[in-house]
PDB file of N, CA and C in Angstrom:
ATOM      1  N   UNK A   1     116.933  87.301  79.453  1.00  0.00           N
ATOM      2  CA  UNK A   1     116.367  88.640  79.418  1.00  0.00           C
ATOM      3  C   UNK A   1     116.794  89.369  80.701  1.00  0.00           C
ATOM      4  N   UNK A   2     117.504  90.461  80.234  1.00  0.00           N
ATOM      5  CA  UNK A   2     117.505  91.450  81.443  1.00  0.00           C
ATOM      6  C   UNK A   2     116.785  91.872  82.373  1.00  0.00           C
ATOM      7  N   UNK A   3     116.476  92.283  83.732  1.00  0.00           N
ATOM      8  CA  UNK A   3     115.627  92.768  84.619  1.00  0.00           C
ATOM      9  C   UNK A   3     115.132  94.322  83.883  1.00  0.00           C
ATOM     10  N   UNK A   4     115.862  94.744  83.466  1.00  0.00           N
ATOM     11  CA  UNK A   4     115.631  95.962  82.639  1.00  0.00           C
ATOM     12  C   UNK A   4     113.936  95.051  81.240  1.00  0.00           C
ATOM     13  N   UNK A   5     114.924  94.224  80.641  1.00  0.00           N
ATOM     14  CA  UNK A   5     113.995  94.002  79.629  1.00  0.00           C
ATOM     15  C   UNK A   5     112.810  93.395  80.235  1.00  0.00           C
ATOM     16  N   UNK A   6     112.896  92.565  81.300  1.00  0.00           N
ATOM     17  CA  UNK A   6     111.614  92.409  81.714  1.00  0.00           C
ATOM     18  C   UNK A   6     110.810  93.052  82.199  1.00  0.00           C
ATOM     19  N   UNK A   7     111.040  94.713  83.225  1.00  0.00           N
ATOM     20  CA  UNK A   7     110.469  95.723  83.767  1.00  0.00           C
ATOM     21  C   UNK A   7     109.580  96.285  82.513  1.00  0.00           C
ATOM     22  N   UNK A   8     110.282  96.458  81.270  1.00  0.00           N
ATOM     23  CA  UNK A   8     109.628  97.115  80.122  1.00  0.00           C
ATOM     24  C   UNK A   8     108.273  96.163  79.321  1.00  0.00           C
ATOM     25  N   UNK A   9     108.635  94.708  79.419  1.00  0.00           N
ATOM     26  CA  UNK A   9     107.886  94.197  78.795  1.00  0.00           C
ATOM     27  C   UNK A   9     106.439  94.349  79.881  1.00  0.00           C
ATOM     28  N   UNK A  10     106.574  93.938  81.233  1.00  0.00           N
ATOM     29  CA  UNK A  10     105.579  93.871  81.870  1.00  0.00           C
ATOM     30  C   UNK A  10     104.625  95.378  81.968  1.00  0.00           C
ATOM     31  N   UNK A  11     105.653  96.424  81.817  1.00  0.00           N
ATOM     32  CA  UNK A  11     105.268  97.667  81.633  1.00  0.00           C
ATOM     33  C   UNK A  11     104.424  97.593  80.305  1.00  0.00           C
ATOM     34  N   UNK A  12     104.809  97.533  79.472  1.00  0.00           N
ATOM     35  CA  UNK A  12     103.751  97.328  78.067  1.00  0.00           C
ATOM     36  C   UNK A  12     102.896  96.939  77.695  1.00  0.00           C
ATOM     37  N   UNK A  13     102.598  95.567  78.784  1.00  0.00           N
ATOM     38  CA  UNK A  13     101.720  94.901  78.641  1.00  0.00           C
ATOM     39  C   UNK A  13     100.779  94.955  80.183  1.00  0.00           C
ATOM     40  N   UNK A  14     101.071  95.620  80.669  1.00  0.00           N
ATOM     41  CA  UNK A  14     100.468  96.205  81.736  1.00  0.00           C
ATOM     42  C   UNK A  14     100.227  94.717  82.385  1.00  0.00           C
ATOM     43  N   UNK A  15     101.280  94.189  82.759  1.00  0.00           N
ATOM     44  CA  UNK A  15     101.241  92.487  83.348  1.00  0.00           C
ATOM     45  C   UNK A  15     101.703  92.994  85.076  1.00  0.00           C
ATOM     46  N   UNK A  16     101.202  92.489  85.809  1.00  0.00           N
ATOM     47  CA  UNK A  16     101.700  92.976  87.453  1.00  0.00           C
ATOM     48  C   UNK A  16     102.911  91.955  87.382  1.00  0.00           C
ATOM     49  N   UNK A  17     103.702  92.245  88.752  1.00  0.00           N
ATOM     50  CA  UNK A  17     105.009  91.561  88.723  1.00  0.00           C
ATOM     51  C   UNK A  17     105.274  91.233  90.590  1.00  0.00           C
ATOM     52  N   UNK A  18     106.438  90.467  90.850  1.00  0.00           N
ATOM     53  CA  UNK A  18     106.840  90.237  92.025  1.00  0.00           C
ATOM     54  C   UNK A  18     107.791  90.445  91.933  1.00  0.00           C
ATOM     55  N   UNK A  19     108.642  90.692  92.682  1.00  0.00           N
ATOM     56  CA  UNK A  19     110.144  91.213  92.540  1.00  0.00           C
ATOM     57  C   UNK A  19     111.212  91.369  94.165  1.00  0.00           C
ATOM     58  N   UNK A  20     111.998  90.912  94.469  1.00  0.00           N
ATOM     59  CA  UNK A  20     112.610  91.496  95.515  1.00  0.00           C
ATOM     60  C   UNK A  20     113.896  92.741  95.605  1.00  0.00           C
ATOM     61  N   UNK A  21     113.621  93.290  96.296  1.00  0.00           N
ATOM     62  CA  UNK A  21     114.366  94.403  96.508  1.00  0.00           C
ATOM     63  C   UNK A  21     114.570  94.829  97.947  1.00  0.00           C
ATOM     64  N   UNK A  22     115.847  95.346  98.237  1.00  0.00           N
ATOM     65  CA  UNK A  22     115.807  95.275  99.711  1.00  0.00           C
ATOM     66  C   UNK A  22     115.328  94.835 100.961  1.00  0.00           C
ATOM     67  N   UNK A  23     115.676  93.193 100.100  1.00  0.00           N
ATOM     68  CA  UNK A  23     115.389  92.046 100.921  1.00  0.00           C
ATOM     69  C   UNK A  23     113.925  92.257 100.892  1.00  0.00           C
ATOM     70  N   UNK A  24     113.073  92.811 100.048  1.00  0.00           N
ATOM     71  CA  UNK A  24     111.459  92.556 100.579  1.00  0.00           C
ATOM     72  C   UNK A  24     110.969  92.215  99.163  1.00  0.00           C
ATOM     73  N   UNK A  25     109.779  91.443  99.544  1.00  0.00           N
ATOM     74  CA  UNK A  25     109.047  90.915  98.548  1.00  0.00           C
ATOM     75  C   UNK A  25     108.168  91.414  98.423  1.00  0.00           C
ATOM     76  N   UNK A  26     108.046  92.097  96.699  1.00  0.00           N
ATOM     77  CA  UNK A  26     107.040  93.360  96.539  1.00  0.00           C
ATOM     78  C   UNK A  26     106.123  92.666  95.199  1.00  0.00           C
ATOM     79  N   UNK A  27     104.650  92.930  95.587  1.00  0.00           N
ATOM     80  CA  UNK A  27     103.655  92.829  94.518  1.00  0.00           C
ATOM     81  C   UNK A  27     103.101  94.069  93.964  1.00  0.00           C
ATOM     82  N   UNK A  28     103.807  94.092  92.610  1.00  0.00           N
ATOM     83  CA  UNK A  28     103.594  95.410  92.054  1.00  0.00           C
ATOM     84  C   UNK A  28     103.209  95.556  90.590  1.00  0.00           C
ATOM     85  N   UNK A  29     102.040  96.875  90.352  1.00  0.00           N
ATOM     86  CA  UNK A  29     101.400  96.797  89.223  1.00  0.00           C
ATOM     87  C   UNK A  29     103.049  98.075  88.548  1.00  0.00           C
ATOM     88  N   UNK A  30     103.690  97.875  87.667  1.00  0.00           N
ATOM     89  CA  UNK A  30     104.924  98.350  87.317  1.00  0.00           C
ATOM     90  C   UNK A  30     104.134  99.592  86.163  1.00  0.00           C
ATOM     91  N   UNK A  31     104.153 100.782  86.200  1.00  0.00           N
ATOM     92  CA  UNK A  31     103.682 101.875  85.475  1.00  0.00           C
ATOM     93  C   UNK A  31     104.474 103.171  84.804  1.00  0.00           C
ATOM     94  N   UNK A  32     106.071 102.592  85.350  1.00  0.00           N
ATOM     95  CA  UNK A  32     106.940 103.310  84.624  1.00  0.00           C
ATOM     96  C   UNK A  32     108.014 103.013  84.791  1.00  0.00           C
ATOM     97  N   UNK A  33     109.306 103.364  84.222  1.00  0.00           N
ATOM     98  CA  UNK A  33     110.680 102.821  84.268  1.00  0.00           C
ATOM     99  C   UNK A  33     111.138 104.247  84.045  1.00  0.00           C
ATOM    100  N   UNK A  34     112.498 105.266  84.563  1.00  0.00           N
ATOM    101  CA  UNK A  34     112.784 106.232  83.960  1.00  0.00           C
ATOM    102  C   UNK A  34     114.375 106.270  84.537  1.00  0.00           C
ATOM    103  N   UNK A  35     115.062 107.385  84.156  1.00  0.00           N
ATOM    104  CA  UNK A  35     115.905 107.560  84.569  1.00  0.00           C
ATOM    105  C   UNK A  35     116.331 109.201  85.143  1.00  0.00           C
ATOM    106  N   UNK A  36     116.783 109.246  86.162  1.00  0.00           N
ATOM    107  CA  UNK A  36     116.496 110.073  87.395  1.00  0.00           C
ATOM    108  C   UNK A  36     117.972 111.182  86.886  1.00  0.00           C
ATOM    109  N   UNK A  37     117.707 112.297  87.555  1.00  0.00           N
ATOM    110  CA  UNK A  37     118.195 112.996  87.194  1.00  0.00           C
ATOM    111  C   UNK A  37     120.144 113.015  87.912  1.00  0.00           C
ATOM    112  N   UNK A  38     120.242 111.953  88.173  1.00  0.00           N
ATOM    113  CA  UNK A  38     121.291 111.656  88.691  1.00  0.00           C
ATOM    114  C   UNK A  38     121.965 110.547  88.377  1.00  0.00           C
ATOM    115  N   UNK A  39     120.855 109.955  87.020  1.00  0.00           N
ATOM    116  CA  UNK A  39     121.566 109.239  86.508  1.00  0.00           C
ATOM    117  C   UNK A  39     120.989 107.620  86.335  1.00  0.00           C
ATOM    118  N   UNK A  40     119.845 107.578  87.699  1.00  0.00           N
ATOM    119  CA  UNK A  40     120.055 105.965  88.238  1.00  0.00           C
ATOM    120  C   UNK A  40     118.775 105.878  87.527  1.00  0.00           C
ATOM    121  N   UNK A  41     118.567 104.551  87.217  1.00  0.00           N
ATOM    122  CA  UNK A  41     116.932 103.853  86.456  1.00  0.00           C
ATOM    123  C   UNK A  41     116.311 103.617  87.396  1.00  0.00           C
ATOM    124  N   UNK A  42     115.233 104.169  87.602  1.00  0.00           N
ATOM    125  CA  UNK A  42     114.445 103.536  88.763  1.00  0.00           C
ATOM    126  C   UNK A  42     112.675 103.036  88.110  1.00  0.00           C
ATOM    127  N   UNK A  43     112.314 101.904  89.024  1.00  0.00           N
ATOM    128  CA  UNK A  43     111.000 101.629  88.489  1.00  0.00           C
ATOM    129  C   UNK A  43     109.692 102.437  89.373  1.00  0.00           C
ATOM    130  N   UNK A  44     108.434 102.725  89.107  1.00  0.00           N
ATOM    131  CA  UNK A  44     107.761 103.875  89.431  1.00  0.00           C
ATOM    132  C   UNK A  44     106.052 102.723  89.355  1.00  0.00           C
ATOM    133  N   UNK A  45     105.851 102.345  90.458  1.00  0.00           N
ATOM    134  CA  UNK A  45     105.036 101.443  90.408  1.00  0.00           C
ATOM    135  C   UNK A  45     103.940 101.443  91.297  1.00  0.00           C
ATOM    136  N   UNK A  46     103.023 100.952  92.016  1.00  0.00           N
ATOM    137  CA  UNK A  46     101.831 101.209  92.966  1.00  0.00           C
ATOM    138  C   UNK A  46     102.363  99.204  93.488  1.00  0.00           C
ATOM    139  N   UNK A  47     102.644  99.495  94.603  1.00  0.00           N
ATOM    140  CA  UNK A  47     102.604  98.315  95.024  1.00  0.00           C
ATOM    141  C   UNK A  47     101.525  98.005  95.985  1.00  0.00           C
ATOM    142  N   UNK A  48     101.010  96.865  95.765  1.00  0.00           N
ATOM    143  CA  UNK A  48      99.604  96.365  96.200  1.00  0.00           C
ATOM    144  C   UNK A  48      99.668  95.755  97.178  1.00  0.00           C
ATOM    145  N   UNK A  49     101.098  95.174  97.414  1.00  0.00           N
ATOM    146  CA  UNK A  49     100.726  94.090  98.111  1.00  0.00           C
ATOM    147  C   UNK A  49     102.650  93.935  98.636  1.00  0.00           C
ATOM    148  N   UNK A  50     102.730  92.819  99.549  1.00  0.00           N
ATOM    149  CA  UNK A  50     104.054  92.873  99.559  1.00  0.00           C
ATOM    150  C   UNK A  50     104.812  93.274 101.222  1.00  0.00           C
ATOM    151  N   UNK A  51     106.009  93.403 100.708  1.00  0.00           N
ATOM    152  CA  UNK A  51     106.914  93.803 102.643  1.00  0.00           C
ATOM    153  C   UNK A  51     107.172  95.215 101.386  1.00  0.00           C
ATOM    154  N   UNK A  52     107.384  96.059 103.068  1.00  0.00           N
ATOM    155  CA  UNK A  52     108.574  97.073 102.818  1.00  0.00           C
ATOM    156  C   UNK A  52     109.463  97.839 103.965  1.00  0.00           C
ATOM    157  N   UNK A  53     110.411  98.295 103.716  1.00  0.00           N
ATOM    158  CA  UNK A  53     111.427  98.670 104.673  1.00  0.00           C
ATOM    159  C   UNK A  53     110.921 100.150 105.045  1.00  0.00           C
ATOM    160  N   UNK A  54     109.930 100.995 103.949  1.00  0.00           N
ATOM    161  CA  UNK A  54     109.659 102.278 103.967  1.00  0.00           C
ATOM    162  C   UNK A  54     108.124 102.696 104.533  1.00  0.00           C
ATOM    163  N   UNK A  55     107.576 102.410 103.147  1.00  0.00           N
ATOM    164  CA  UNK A  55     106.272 102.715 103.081  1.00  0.00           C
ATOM    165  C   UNK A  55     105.211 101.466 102.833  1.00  0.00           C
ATOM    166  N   UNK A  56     104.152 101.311 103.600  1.00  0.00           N
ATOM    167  CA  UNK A  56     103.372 100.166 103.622  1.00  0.00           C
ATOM    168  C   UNK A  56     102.925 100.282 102.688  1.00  0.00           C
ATOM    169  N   UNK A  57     102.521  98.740 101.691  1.00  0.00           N
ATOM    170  CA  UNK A  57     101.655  99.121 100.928  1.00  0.00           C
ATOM    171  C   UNK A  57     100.131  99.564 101.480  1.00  0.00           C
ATOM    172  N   UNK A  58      99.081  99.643 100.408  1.00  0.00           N
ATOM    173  CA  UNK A  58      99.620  99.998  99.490  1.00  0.00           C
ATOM    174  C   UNK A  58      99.814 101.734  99.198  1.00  0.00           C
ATOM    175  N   UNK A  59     100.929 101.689  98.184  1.00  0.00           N
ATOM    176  CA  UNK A  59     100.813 102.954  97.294  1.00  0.00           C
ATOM    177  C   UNK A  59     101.843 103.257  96.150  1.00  0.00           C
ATOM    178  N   UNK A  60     102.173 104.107  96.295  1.00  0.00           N
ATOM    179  CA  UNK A  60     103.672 104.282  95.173  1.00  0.00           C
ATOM    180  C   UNK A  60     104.762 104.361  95.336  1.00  0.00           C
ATOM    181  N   UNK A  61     105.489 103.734  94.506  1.00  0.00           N
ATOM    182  CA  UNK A  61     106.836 103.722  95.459  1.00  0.00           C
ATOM    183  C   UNK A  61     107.852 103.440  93.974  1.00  0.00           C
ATOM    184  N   UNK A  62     109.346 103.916  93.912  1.00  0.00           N
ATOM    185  CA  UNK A  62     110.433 104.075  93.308  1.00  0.00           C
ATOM    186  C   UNK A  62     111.060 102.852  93.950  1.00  0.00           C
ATOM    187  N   UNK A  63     111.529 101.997  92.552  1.00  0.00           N
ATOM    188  CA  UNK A  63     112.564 101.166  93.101  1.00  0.00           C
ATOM    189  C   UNK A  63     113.780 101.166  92.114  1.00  0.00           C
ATOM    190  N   UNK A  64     114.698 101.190  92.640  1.00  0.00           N
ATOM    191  CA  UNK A  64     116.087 101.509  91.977  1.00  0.00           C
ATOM    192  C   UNK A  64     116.298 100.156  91.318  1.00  0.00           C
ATOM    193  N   UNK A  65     116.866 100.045  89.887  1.00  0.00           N
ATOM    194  CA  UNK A  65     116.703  99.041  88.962  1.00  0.00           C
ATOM    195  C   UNK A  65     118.122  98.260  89.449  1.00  0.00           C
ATOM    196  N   UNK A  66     119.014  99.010  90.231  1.00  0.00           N
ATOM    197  CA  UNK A  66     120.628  98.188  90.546  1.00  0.00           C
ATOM    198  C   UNK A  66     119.750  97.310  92.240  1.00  0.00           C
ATOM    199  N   UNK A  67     118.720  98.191  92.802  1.00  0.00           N
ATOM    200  CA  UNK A  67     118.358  97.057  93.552  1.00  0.00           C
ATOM    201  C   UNK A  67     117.687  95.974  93.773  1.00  0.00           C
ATOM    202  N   UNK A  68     117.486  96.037  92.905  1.00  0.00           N
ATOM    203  CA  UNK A  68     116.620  94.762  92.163  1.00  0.00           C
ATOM    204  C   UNK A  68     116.960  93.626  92.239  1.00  0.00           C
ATOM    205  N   UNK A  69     116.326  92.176  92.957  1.00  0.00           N
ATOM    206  CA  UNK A  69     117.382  90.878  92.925  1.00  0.00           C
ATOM    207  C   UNK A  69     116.755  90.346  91.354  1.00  0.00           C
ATOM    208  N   UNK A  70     115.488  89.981  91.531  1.00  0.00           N
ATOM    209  CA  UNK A  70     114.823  89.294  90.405  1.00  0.00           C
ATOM    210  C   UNK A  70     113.286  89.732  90.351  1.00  0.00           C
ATOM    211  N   UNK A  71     113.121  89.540  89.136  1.00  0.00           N
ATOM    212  CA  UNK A  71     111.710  89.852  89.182  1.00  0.00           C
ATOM    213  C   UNK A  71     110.724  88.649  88.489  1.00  0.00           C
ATOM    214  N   UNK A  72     109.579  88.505  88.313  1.00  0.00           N
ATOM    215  CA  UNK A  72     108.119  87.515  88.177  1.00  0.00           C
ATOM    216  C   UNK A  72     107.339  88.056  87.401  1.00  0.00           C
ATOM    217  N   UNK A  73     107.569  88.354  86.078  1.00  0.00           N
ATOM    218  CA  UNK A  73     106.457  88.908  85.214  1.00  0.00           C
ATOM    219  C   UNK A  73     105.017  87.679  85.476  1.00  0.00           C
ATOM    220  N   UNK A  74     103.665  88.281  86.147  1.00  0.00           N
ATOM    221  CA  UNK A  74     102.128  87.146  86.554  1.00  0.00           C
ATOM    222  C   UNK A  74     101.708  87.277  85.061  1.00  0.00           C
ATOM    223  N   UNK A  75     101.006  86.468  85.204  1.00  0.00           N
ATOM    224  CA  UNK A  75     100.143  86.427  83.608  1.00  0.00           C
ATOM    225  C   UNK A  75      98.823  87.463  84.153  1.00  0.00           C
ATOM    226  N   UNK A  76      98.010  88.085  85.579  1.00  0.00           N
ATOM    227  CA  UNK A  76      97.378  88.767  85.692  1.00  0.00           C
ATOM    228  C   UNK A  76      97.870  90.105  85.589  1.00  0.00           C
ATOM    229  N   UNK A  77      96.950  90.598  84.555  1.00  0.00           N
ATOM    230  CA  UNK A  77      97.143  92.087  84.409  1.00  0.00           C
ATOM    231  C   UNK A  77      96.577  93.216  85.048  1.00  0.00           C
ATOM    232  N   UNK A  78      96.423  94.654  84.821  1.00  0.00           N
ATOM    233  CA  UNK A  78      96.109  95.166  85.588  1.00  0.00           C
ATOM    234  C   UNK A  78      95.310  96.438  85.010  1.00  0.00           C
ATOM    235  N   UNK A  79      94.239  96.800  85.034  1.00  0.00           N
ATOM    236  CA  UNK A  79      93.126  98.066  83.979  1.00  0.00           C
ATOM    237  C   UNK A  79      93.616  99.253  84.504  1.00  0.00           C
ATOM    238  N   UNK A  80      92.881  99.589  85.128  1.00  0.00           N
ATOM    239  CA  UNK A  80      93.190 101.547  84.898  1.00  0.00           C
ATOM    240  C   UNK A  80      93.992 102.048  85.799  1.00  0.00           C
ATOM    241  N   UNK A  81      94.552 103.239  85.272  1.00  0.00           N
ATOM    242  CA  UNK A  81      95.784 103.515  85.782  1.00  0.00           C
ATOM    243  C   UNK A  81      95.303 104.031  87.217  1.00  0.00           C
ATOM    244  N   UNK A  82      96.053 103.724  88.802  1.00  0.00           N
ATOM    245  CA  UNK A  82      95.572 104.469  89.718  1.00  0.00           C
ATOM    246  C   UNK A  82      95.819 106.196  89.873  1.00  0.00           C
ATOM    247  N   UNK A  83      94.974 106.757  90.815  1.00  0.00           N
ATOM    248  CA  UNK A  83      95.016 108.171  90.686  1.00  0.00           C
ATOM    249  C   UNK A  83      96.647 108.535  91.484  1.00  0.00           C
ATOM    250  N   UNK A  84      96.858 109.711  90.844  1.00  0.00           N
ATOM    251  CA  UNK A  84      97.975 110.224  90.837  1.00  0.00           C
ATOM    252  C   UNK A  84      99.304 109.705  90.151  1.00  0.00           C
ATOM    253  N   UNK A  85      98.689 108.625  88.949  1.00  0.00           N
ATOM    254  CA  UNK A  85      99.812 108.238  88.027  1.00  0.00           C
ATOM    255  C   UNK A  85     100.191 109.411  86.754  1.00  0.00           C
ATOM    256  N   UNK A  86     101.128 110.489  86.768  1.00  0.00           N
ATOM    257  CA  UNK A  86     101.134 111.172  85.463  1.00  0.00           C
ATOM    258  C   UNK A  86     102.806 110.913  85.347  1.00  0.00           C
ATOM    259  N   UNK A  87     102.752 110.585  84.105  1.00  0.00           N
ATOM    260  CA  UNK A  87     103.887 110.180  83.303  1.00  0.00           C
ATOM    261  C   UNK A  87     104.727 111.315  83.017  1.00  0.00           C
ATOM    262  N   UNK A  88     103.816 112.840  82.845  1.00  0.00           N
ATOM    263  CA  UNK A  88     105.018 113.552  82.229  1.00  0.00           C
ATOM    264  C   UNK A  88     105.284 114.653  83.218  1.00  0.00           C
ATOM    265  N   UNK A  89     105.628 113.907  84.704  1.00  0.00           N
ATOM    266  CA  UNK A  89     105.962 114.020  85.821  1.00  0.00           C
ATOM    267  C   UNK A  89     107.346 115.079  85.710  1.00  0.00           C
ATOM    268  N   UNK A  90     107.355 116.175  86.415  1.00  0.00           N
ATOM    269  CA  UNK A  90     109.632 116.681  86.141  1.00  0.00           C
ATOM    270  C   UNK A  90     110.237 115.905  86.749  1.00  0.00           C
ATOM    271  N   UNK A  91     109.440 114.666  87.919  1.00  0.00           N
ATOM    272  CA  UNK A  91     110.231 113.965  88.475  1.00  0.00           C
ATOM    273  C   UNK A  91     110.660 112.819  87.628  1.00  0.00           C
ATOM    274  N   UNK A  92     110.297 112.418  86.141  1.00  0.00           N
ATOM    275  CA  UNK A  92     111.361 111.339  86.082  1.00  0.00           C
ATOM    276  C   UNK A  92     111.636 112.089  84.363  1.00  0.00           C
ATOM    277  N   UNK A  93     113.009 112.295  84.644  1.00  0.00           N
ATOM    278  CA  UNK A  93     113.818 113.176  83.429  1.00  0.00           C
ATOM    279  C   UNK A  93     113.967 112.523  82.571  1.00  0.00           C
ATOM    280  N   UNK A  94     114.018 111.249  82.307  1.00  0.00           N
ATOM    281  CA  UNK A  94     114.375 110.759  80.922  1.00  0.00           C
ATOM    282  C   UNK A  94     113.435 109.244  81.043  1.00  0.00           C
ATOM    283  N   UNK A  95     112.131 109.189  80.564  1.00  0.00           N
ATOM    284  CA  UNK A  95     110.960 107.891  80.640  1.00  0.00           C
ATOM    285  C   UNK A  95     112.084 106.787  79.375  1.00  0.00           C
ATOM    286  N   UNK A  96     111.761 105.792  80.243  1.00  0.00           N
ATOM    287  CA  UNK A  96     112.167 104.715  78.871  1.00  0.00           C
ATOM    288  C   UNK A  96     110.822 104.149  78.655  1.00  0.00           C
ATOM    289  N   UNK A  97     110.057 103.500  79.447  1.00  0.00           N
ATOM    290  CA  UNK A  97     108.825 102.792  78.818  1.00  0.00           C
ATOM    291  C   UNK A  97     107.704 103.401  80.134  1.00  0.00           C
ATOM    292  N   UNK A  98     106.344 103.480  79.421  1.00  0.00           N
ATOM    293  CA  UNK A  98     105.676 103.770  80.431  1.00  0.00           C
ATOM    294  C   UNK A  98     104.213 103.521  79.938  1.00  0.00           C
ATOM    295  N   UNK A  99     103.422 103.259  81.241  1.00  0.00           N
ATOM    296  CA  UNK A  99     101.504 102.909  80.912  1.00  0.00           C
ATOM    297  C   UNK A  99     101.010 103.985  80.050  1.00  0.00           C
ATOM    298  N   UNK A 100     100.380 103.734  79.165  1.00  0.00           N
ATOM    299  CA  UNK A 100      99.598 104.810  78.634  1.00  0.00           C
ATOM    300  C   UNK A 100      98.440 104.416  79.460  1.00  0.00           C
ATOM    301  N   UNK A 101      97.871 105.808  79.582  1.00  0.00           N
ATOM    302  CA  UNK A 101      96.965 105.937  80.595  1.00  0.00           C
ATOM    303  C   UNK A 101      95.444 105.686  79.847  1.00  0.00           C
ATOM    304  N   UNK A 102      95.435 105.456  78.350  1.00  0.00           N
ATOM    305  CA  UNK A 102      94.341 104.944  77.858  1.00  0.00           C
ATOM    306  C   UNK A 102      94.307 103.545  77.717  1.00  0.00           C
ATOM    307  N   UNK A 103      93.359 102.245  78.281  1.00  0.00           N
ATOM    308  CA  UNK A 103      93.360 101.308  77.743  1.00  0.00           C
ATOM    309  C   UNK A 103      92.823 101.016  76.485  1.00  0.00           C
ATOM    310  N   UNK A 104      94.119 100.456  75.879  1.00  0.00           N
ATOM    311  CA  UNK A 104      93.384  99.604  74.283  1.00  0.00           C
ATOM    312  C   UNK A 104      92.927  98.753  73.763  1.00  0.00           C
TER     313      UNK A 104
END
């Protein structure tokens, strides 16, 4: 399975994930996948926990799907969406999979 196919499944199933990316090890509840207006897939996530080169967790943060080494779909999932998650954002131009913000 692709890193792509696994970003979507964990996205669907609202499963949290681990993942490294620029050399840092990120614990992240994954809440969208899209593709940017320049082209690149990036993932759109609230990281909880984890390193980063930018921004401490926690909060939100874009990770580019080419920087991606591997990712850890957890069997713990994750309930309601945090504030300031909206999906039909102008910032991500083309959604491939994303949280619905109602749990079912």
């Amino acid at each position: 399975m692709s890193i792509e196919q696994q970003l979507i499944l964990a996205i669907k199933n609202r499963r949290k994930i681990t993942l490294v990316s620029g050399g840092c090890n990120r614990k992240i509840e994954p809440y969208l996948l899209y593709r940017s207006s320049n082209g690149q897939i990036l993932l759109n996530g609230w990281q909880y926990d984890g390193e980063s080169n930018s921004t401490p967790p926690p909060d939100w943060i874009n990770v580019r799907l080419d920087s991606i080494e591997w990712v850890k779909i957890k069997e713990k999932t994750f309930g309601t969406t945090k504030q300031g998650y909206n999906p039909q954002s102008k910032a991500f131009k083309t959604v491939i999979a994303f949280v619905d913000q109602v749990l079912k």
